[in-house]
Protein backbone atom coordinates (compact mmCIF):
# COMPACT_ATOMS: atom_id res chain seq x y z
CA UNK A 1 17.63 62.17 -50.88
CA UNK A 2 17.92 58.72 -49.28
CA UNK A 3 21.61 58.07 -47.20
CA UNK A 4 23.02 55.75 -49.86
CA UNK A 5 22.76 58.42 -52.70
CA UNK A 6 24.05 61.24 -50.35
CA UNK A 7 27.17 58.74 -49.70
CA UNK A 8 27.61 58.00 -52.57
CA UNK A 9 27.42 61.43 -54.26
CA UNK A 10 30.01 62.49 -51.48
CA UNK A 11 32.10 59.38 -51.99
CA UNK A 12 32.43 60.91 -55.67
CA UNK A 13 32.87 64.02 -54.94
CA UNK A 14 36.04 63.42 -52.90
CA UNK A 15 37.37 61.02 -55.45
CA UNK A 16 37.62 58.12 -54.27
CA UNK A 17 36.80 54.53 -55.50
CA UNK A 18 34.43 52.34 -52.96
CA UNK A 19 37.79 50.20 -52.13
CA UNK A 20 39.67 53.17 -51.15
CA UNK A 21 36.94 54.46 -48.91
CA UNK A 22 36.48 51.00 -47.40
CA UNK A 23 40.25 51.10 -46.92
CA UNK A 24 40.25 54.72 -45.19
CA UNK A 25 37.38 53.92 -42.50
CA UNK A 26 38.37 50.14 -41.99
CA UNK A 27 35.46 48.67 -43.60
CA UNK A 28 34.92 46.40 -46.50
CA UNK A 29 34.56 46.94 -49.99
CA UNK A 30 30.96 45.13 -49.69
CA UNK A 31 30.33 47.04 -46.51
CA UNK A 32 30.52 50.61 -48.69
CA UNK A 33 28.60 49.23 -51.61
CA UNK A 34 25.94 48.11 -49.35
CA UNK A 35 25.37 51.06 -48.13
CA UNK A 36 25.33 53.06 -51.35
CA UNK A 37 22.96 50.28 -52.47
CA UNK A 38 20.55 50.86 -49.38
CA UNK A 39 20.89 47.09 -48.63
CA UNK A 40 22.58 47.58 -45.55
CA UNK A 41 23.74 50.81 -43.05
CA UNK A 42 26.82 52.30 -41.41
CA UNK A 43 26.69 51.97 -38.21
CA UNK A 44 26.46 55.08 -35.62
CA UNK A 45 30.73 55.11 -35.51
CA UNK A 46 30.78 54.79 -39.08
CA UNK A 47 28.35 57.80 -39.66
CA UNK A 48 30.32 59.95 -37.73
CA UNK A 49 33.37 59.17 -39.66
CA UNK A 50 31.89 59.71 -42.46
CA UNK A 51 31.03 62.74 -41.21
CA UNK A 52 34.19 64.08 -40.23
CA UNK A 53 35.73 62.13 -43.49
CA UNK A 54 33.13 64.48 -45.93
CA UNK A 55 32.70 67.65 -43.43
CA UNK A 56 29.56 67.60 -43.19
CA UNK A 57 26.92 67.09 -40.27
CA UNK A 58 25.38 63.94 -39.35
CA UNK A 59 21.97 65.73 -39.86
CA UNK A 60 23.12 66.22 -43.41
CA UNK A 61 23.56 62.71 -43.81
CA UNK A 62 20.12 61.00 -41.87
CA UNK A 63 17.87 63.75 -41.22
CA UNK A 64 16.28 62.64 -44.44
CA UNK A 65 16.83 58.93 -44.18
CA UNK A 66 13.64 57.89 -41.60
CA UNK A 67 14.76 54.28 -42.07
CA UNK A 68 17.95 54.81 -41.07
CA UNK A 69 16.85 56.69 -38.32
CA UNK A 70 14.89 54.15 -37.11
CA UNK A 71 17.22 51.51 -37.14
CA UNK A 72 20.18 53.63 -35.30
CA UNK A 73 16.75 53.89 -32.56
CA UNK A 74 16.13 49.92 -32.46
CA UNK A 75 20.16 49.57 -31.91
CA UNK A 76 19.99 51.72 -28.98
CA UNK A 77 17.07 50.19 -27.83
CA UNK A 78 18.63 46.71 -27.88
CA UNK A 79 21.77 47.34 -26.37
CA UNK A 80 19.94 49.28 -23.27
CA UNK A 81 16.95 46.84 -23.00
CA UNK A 82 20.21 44.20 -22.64
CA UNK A 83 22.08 46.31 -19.93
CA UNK A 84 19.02 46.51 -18.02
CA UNK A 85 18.09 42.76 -17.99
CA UNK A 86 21.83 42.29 -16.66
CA UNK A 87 21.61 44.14 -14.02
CA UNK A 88 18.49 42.72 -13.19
CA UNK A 89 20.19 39.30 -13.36
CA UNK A 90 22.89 40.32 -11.09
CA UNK A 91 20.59 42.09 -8.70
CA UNK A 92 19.03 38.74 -8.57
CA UNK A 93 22.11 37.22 -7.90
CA UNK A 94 22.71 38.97 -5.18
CA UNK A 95 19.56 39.06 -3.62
CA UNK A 96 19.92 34.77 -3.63
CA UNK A 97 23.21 35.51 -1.58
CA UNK A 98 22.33 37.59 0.65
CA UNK A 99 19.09 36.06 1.51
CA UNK A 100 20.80 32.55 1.82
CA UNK A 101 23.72 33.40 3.86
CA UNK A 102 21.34 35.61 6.08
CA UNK A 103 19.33 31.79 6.83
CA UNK A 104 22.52 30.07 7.08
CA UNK A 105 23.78 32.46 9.39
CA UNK A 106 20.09 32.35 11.36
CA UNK A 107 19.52 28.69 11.31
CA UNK A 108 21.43 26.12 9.49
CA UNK A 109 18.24 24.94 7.30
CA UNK A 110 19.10 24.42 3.56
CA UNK A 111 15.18 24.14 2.51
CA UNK A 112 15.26 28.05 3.23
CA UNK A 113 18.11 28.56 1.13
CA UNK A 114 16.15 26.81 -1.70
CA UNK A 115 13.44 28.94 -1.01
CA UNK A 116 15.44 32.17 -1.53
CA UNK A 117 16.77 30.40 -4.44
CA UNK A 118 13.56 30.40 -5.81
CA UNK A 119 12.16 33.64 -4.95
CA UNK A 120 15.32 35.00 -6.66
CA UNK A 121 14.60 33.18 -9.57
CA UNK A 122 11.19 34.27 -9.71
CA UNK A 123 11.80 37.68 -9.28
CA UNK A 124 14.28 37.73 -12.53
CA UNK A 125 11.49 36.48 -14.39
CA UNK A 126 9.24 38.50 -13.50
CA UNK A 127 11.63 41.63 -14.59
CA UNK A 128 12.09 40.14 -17.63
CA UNK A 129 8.44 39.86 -18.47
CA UNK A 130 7.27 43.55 -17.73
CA UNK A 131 10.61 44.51 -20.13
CA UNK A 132 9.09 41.88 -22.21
CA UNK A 133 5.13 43.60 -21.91
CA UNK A 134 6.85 47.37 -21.70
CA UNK A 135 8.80 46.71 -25.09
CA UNK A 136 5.94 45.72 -26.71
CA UNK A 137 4.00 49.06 -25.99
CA UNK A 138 7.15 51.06 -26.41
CA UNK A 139 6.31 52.81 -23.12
CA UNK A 140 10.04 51.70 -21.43
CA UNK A 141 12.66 52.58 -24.38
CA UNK A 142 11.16 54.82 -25.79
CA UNK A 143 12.79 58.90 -24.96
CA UNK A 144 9.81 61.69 -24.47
């Protein structure tokens, strides 16, 4: 049984009408019949009220559901593939800083602090393109 029909059925059971669900969780009316359509998902925070909402576990609700599943994955995924690349930007950052006031300090030449500039620049891309490459092959998200 697919998510949408196991919300559904438990959406019944407790007696209540998709608006009065939608109200309970803070959702919207179209949000709840979404997801008893299969157009559309809860959301991990949504699942888990649910959960406590119905009593019963979360793997009652996706174990089934490999779509579902798969998309709570690619969500995780996206949000740590963009906390890496930040701190990759501000490493960069910092590494133009420190390597340009280290030349200012050592000789007052600006053309070396354009240089750092763009070995800083450099090395962010060239982060960004092995996440790019690793993505791709699923060898850097992806949890063994």
């Amino acid at each position: 049984m697919e998510t949408s029909d196991k919300l559904r059925e438990l959406r019944k059971r407790a007696c209540l009408s998709q608006s009065e669900l939608a109200k309970k969780i803070n959702v919207t009316t179209q949000a709840v019949s979404k997801w008893e359509c299969g157009k559309s998902y809860p959301d991990l925070f949504n699942l888990i009220t649910l959960s406590n909402m119905y009593d019963v576990s979360l793997d009652e609700l996706i174990k089934s559901d490999i779509k579902l599943q798969e998309k709570l994955t690619d969500t995780f995924n996206f949000k740590r593939m963009f906390i890496i690349l930040l701190i990759a930007l501000l490493s960069t950052l910092l590494l133009i800083y420190i390597g340009s006031s280290i030349i200012s300090l050592v000789s007052n030449k600006t053309i070396t602090t354009i240089n750092w500039l763009f070995a800083g620049i450099t090395y962010l891309f060239i982060t960004i393109y092995f996440f790019v490459i690793l993505k791709g092959r699923k060898i850097a998200f992806t949890k063994k």
